[in-house]
N, C-alpha and C. Protein backbone atom coordinates (compact mmCIF):
# COMPACT_ATOMS: atom_id res chain seq x y z
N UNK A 1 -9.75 0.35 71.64
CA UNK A 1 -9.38 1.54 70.89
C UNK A 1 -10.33 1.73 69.71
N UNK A 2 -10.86 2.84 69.34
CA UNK A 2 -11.76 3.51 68.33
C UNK A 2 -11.10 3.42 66.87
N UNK A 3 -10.82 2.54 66.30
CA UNK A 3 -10.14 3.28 65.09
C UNK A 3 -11.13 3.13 63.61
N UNK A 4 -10.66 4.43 62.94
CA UNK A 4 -11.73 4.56 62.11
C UNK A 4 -11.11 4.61 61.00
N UNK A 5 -11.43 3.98 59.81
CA UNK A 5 -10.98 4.36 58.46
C UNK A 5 -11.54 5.20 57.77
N UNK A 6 -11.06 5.64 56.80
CA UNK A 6 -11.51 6.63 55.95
C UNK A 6 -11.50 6.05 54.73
N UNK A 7 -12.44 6.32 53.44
CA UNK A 7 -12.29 5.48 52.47
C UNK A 7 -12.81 6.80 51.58
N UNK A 8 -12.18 6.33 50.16
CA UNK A 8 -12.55 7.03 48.74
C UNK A 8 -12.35 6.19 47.43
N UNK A 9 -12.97 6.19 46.78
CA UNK A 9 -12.45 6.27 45.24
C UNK A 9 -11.63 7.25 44.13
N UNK A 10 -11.32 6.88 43.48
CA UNK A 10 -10.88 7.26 42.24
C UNK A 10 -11.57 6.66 40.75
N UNK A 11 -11.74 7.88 39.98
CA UNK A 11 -12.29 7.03 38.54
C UNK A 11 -13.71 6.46 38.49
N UNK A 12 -14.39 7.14 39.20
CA UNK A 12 -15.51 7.07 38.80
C UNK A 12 -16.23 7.70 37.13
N UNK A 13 -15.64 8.70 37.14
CA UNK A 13 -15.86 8.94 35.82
C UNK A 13 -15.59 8.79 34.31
N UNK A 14 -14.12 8.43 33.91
CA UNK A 14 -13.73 7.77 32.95
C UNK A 14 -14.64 7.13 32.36
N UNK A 15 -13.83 6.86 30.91
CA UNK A 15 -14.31 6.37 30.03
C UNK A 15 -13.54 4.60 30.07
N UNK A 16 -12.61 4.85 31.15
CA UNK A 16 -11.72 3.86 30.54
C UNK A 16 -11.22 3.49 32.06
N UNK A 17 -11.23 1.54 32.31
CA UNK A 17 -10.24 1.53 33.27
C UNK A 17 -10.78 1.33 34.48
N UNK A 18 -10.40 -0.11 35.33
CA UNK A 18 -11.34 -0.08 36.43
C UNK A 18 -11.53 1.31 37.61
N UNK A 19 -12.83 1.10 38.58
CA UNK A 19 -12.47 1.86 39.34
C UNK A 19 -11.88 1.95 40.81
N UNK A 20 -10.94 2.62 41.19
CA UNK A 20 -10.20 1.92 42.72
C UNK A 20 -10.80 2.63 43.40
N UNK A 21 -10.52 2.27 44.83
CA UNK A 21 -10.89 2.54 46.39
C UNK A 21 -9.93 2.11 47.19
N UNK A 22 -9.81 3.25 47.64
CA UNK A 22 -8.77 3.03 48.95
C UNK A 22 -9.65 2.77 50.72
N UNK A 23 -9.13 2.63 51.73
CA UNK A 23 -9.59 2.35 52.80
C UNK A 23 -7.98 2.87 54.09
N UNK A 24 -7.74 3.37 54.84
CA UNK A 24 -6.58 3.89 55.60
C UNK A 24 -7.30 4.42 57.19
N UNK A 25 -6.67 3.57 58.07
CA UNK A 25 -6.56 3.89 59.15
C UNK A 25 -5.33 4.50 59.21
N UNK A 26 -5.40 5.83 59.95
CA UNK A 26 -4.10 6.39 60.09
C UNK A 26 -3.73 6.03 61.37
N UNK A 27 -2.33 6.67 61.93
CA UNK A 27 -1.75 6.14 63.30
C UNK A 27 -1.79 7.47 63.91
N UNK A 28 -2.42 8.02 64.99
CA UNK A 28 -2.36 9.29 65.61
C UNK A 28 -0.86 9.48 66.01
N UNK A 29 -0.56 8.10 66.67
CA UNK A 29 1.15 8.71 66.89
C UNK A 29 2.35 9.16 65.72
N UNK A 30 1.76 8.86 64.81
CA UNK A 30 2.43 9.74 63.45
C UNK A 30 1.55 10.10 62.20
N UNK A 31 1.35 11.65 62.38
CA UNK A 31 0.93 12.23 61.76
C UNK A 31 1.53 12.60 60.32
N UNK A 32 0.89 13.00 59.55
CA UNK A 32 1.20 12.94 57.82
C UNK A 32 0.86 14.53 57.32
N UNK A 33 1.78 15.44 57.72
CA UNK A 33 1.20 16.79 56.94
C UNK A 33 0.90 16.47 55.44
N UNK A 34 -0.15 17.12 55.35
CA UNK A 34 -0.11 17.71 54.09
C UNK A 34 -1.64 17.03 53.57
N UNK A 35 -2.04 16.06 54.01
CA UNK A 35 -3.48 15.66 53.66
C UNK A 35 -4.52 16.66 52.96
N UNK A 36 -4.51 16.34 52.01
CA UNK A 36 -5.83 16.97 51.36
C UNK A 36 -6.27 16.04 50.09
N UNK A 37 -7.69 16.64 49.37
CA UNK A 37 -8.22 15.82 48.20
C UNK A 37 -7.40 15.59 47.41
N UNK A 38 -7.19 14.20 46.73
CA UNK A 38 -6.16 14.09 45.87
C UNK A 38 -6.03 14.95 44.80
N UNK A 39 -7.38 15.12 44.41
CA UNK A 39 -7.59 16.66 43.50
C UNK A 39 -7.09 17.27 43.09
N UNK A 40 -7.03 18.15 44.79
CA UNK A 40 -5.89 19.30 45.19
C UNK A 40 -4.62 19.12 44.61
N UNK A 41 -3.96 18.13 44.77
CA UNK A 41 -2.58 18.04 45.26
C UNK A 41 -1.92 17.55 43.49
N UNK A 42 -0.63 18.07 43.13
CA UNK A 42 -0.09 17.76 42.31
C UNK A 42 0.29 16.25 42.26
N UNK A 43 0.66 15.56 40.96
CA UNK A 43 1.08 14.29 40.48
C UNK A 43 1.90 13.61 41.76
N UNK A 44 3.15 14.73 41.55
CA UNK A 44 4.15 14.17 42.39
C UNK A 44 3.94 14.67 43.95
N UNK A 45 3.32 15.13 44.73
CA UNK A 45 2.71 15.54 46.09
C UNK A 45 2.16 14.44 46.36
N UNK A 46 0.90 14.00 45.16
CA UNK A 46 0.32 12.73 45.47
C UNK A 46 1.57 11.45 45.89
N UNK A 47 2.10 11.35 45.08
CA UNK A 47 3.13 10.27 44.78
C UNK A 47 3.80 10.59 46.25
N UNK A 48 4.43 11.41 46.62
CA UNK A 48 5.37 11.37 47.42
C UNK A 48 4.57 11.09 49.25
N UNK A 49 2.88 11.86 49.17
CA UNK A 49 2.03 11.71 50.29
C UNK A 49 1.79 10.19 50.30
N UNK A 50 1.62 9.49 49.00
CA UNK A 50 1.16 7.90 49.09
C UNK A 50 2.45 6.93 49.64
N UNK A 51 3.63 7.56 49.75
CA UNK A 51 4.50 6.80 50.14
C UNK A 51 4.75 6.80 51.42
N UNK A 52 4.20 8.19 52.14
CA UNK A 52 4.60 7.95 53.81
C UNK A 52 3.06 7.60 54.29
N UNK A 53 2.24 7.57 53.75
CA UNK A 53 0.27 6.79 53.97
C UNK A 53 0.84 5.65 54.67
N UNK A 54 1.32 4.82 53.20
CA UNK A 54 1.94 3.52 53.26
C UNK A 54 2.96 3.05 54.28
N UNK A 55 3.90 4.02 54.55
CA UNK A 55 4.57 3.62 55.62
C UNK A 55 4.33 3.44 57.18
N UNK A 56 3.36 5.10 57.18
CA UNK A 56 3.01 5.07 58.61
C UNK A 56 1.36 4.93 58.98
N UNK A 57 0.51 4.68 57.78
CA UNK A 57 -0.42 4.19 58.43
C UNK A 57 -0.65 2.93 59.73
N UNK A 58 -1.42 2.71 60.16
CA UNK A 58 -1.82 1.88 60.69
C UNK A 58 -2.16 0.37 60.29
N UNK A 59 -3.07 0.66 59.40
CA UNK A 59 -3.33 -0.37 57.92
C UNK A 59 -3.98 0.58 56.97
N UNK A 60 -3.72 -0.13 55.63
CA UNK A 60 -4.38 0.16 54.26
C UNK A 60 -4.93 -0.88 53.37
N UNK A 61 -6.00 -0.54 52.38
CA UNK A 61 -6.42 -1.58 51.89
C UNK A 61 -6.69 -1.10 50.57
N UNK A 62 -6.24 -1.36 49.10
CA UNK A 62 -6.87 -0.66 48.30
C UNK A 62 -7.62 -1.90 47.19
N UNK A 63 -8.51 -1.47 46.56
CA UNK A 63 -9.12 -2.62 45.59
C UNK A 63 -9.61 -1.72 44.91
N UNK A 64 -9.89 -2.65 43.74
CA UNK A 64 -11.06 -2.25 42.65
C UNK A 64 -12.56 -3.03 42.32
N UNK A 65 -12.82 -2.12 41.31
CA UNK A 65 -13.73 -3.26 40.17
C UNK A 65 -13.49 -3.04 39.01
N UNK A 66 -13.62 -4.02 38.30
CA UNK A 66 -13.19 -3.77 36.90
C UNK A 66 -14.09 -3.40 35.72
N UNK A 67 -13.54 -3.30 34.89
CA UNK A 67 -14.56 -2.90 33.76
C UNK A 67 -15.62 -3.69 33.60
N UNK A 68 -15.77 -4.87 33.37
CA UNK A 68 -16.57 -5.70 33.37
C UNK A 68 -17.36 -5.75 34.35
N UNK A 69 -17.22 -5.29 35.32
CA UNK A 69 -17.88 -5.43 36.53
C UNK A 69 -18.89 -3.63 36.41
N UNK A 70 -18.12 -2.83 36.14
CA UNK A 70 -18.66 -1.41 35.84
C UNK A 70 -19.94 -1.59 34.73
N UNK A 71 -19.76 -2.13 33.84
CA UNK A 71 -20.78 -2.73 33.23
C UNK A 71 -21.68 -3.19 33.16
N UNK A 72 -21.55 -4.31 33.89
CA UNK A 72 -22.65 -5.14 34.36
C UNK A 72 -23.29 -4.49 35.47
N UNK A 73 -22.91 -4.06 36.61
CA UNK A 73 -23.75 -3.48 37.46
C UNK A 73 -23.91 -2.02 37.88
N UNK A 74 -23.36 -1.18 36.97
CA UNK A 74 -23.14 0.34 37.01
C UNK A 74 -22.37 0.75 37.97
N UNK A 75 -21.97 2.43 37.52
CA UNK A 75 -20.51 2.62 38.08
C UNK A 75 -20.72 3.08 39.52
N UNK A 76 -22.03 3.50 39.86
CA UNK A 76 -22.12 3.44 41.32
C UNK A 76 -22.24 2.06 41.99
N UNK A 77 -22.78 1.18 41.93
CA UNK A 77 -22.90 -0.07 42.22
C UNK A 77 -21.44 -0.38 42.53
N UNK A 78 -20.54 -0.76 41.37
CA UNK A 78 -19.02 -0.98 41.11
C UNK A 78 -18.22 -0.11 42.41
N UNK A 79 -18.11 0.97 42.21
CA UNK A 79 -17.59 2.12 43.44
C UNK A 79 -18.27 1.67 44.86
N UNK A 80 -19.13 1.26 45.27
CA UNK A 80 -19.67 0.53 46.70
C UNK A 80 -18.73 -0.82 46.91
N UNK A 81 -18.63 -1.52 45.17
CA UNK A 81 -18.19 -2.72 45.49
C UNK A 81 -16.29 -2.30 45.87
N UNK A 82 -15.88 -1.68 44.70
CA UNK A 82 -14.56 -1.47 45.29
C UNK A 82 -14.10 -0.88 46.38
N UNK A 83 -15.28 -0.20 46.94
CA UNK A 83 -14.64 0.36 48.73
C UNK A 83 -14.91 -0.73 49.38
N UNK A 84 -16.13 -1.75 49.62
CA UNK A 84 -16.15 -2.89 50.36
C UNK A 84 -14.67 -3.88 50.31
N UNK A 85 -14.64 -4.09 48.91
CA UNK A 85 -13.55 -4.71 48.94
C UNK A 85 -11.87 -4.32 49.92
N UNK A 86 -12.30 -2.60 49.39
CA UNK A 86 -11.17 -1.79 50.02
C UNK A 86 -11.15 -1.87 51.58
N UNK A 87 -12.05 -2.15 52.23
CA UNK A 87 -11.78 -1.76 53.69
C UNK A 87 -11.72 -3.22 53.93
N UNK A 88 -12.40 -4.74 53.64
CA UNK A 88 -11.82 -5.71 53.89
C UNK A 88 -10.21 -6.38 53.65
N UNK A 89 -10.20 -5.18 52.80
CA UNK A 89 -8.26 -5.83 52.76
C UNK A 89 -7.66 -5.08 53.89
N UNK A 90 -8.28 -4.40 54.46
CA UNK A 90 -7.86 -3.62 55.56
C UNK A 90 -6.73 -4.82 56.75
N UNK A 91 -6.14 -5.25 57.60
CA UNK A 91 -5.05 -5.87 58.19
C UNK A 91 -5.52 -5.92 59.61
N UNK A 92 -6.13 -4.62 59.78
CA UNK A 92 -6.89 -4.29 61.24
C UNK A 92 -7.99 -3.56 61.08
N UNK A 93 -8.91 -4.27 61.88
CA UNK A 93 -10.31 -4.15 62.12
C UNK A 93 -10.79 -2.79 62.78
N UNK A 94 -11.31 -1.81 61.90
CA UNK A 94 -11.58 -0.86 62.06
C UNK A 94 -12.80 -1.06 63.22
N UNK A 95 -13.28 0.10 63.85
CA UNK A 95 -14.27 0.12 64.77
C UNK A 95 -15.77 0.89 63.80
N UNK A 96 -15.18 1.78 62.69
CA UNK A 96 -16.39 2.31 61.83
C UNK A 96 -15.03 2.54 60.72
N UNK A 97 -15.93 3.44 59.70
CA UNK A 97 -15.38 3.90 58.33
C UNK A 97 -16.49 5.01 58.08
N UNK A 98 -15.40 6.18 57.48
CA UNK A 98 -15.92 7.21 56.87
C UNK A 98 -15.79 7.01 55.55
N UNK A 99 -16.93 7.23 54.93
CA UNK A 99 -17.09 6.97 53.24
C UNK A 99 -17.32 8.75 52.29
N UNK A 100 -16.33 8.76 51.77
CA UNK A 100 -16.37 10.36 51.13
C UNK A 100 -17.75 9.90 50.40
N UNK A 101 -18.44 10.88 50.25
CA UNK A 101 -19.62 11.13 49.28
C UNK A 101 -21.07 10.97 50.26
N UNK A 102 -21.58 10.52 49.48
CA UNK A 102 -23.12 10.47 50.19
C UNK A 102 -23.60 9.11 50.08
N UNK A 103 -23.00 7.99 50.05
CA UNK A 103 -23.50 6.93 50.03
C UNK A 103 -22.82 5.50 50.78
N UNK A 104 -23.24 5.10 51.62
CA UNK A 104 -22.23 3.53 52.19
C UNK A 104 -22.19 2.67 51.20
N UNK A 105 -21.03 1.97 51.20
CA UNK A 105 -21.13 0.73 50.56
C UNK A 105 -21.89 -0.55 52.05
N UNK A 106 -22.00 -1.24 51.57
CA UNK A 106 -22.68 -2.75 52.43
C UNK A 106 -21.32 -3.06 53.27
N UNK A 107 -21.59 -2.87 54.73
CA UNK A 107 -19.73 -3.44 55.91
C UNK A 107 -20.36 -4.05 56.45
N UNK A 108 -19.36 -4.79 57.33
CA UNK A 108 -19.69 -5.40 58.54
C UNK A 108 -19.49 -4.15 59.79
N UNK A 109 -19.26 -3.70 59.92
CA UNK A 109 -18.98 -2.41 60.41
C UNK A 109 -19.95 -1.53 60.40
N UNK A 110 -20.05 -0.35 61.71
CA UNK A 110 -20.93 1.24 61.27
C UNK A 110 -19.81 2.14 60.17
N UNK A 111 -20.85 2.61 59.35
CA UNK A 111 -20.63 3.31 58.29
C UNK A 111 -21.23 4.51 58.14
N UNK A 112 -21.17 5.75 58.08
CA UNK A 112 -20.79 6.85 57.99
C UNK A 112 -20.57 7.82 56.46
N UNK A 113 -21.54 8.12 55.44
CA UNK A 113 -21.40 8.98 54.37
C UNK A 113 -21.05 10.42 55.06
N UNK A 114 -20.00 10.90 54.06
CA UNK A 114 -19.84 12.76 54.83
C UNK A 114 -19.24 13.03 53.41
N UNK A 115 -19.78 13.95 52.55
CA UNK A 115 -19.89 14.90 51.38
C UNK A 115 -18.85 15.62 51.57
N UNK A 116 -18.03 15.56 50.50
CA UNK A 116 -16.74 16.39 50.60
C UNK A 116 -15.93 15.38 51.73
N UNK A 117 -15.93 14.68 52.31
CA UNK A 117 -14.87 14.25 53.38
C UNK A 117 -13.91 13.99 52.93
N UNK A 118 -12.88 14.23 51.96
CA UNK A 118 -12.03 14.25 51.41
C UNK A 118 -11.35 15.26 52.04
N UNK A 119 -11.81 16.07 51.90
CA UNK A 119 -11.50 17.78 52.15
C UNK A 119 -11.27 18.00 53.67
N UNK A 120 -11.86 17.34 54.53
CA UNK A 120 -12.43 17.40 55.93
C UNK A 120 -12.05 16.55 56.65
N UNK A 121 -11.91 15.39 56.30
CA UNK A 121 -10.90 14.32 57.54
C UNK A 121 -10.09 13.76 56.61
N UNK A 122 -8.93 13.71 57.67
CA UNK A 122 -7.04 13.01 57.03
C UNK A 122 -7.42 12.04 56.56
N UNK A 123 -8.46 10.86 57.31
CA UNK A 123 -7.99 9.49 57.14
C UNK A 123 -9.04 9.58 55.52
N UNK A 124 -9.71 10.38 55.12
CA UNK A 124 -10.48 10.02 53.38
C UNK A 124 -9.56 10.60 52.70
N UNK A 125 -8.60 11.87 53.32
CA UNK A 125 -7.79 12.40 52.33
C UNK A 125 -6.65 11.32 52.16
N UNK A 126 -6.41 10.66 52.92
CA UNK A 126 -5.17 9.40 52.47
C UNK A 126 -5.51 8.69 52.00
N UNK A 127 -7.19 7.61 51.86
CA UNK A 127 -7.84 7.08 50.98
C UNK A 127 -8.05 7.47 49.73
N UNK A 128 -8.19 8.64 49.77
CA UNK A 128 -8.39 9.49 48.57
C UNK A 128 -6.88 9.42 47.37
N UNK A 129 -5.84 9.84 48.25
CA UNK A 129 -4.42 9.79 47.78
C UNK A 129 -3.99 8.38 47.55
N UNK A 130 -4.17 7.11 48.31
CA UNK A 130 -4.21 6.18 47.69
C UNK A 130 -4.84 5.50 46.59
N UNK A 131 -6.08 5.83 46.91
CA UNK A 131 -7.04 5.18 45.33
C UNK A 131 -6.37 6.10 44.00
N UNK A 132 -6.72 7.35 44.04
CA UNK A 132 -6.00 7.77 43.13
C UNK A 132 -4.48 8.02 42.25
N UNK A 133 -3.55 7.44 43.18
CA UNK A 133 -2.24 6.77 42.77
C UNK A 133 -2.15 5.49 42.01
N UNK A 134 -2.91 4.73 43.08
CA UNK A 134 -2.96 2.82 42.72
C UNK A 134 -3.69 3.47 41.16
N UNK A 135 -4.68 3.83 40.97
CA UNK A 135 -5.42 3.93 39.64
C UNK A 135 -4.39 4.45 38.68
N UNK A 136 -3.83 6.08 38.66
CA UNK A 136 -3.05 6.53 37.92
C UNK A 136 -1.83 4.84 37.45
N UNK A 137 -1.14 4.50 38.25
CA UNK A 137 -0.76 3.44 37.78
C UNK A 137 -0.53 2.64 36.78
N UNK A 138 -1.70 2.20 37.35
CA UNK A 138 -2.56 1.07 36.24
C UNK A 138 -3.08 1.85 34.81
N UNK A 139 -3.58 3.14 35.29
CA UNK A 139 -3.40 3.57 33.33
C UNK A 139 -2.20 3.85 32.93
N UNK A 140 -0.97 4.10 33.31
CA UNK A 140 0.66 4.14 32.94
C UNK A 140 0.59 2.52 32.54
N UNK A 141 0.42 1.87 33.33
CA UNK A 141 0.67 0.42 32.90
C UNK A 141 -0.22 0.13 31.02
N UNK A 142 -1.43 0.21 31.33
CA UNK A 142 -2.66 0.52 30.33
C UNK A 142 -1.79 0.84 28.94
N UNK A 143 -1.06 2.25 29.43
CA UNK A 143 -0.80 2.95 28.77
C UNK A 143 0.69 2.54 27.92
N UNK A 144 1.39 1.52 28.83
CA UNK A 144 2.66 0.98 28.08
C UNK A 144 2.13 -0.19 26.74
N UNK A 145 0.91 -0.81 27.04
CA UNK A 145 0.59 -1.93 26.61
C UNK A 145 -0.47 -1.05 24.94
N UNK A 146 -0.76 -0.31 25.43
CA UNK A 146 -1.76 0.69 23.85
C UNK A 146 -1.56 2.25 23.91
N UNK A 147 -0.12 1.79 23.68
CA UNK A 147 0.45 4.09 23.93
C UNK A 147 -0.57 5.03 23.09
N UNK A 148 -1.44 4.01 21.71
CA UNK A 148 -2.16 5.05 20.65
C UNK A 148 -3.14 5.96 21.16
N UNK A 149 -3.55 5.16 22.83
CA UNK A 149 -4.87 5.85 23.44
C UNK A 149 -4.65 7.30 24.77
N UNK A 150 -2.74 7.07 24.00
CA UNK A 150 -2.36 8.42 25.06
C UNK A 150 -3.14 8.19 26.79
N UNK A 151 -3.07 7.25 27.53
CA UNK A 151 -3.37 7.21 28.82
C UNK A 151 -3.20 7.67 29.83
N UNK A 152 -1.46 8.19 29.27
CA UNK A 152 -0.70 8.47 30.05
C UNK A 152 -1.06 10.30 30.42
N UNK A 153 -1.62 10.77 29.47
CA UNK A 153 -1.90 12.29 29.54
C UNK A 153 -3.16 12.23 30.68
N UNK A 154 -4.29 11.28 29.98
CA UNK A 154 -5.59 12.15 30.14
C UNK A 154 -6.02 10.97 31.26
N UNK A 155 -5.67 9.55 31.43
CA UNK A 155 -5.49 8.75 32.42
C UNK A 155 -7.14 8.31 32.25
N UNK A 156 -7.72 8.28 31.01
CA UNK A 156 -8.90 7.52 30.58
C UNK A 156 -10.27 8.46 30.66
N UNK A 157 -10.21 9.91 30.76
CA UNK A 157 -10.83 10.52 30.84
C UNK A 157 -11.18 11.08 29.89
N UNK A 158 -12.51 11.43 29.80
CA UNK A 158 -13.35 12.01 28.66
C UNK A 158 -12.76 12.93 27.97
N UNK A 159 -12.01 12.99 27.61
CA UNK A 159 -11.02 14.45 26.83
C UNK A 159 -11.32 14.33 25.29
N UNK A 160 -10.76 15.11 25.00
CA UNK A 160 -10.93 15.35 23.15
C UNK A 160 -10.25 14.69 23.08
N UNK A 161 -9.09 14.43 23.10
CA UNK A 161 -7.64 13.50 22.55
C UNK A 161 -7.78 11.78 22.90
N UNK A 162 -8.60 11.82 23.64
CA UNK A 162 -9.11 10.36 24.35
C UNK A 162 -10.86 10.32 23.34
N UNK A 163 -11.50 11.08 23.13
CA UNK A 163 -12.49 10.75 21.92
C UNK A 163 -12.14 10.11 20.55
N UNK A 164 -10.59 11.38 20.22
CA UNK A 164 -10.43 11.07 18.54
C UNK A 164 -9.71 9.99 18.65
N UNK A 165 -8.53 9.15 19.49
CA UNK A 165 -8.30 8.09 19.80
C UNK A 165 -8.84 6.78 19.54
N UNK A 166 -10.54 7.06 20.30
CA UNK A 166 -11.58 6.35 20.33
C UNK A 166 -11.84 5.95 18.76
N UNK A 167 -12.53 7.10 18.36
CA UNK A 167 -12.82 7.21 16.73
C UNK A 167 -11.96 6.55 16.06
N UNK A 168 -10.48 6.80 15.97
CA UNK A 168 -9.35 6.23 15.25
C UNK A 168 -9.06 4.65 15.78
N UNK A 169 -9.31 4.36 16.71
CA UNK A 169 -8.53 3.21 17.00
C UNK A 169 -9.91 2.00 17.39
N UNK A 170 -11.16 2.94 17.45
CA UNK A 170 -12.03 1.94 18.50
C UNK A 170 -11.62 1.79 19.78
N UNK A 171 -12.71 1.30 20.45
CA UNK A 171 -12.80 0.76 21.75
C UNK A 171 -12.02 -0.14 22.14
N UNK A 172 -11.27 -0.27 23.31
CA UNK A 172 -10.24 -1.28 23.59
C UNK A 172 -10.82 -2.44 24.59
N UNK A 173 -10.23 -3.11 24.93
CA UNK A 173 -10.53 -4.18 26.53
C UNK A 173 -10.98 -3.34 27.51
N UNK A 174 -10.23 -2.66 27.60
CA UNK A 174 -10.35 -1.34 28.97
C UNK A 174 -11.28 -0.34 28.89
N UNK A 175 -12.51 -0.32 27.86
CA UNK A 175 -13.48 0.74 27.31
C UNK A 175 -14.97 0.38 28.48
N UNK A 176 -14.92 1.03 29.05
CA UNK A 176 -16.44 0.97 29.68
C UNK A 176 -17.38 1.18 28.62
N UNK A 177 -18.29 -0.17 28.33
CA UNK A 177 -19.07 0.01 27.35
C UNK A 177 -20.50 0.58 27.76
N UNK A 178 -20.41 0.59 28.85
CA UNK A 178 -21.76 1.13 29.19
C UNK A 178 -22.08 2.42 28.76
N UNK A 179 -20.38 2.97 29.42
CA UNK A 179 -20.51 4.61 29.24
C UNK A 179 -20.92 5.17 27.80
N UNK A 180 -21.64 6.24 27.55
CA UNK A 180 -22.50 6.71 26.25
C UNK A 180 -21.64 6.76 25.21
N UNK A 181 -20.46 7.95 25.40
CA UNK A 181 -19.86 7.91 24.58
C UNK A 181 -18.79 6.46 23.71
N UNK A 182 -18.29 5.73 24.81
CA UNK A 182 -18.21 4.50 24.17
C UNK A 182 -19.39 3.77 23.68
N UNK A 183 -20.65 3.37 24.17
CA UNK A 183 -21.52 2.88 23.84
C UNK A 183 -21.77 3.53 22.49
N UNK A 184 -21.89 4.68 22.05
CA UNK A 184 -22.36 5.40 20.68
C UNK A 184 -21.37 4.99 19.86
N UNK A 185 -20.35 4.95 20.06
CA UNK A 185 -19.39 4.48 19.30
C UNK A 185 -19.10 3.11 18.62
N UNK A 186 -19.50 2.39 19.63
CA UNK A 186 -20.10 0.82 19.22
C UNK A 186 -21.15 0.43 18.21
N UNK A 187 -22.51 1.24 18.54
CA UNK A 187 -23.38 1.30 17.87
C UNK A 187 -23.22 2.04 16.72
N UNK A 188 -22.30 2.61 16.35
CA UNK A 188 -22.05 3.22 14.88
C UNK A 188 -22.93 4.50 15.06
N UNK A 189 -22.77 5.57 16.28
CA UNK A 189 -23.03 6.96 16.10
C UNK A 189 -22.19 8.01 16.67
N UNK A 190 -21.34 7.72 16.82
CA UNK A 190 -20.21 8.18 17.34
C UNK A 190 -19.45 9.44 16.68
């Protein structure tokens, strides 16, 4: 049997907060309306699509990398590493993987970049809906442990309210220092 996963990230862009990847073989014998870019889809759409992914996929796999890791080897680098990771937690051995964007991470497997595939096949839009749940998460979690950095709104993203934060409170554990605007801030130009 052919089975193919679909894989995405979440959080590539933030300022704050590792970045996840999902990986989802779906099950043709039960289908999941409603698939689209996590983007698209409201908080709770997401929430409620990540719960039947989970039930009736086939297998799922989600991982990250962490800040430290975003750092040290940049956030594209990091995003290859957390989908690799993501499709080896996979349960069953895919036959290939579709990777949203334009770039493979390193598989044991054939691999497959398709631009926009989020948008365009179920199994990246459920990768997609998973990475971006598992992440939201973890900044709620983030966000119980340093409420001053408001996480819970902007979920570590470049926002005004997540700058003056910055300014007021400094950089936290969870600050990608690479990124400029944290980095300027470090260096005292912020």
């Amino acid at each position: 049997m052919h089975l193919i996963c679909g894989v995405d990230e979440a959080g590539r862009g933030p300022l704050a907060g590792p970045v996840y990847a999902a990986a989802v073989i779906l099950d043709p014998a039960q289908p999941i309306g409603g698939l689209a870019d996590s983007k698209k889809l409201s908080a709770r759409t997401r929430e409620r699509l990540a719960l039947e992914i989970r039930g009736k996929a086939l297998a799922f796999g989600i991982a990250w990398a962490s800040v430290e890791e975003i750092d040290q080897i940049n956030i594209l680098q990091a995003t290859l590493l957390a989908m690799r990771r993501a499709v080896e937690a996979l349960s069953v051995q895919p036959s290939e993987a579709l990777i949203d964007g334009n770039r493979c991470p390193q598989l044991q497997l054939p691999a497959r970049a398709i631009v926009r595939g989020d948008a365009t096949e179920p199994a990246i839009s459920a990768a997609s809906i998973l990475a971006k749940t598992a992440r939201d998460a973890e900044m709620l979690r983030l966000h119980e442990a340093y409420p001053q950095y408001a996480l819970d709104r902007h979920k570590g993203y470049d926002t005004a309210a997540h700058r003056a934060a910055l300014k007021l409170h400094g950089p936290a554990c969870f600050h990608r220092r690479s990124f400029a605007p944290v980095r300027m801030l470090l260096e005292g130009r912020g």
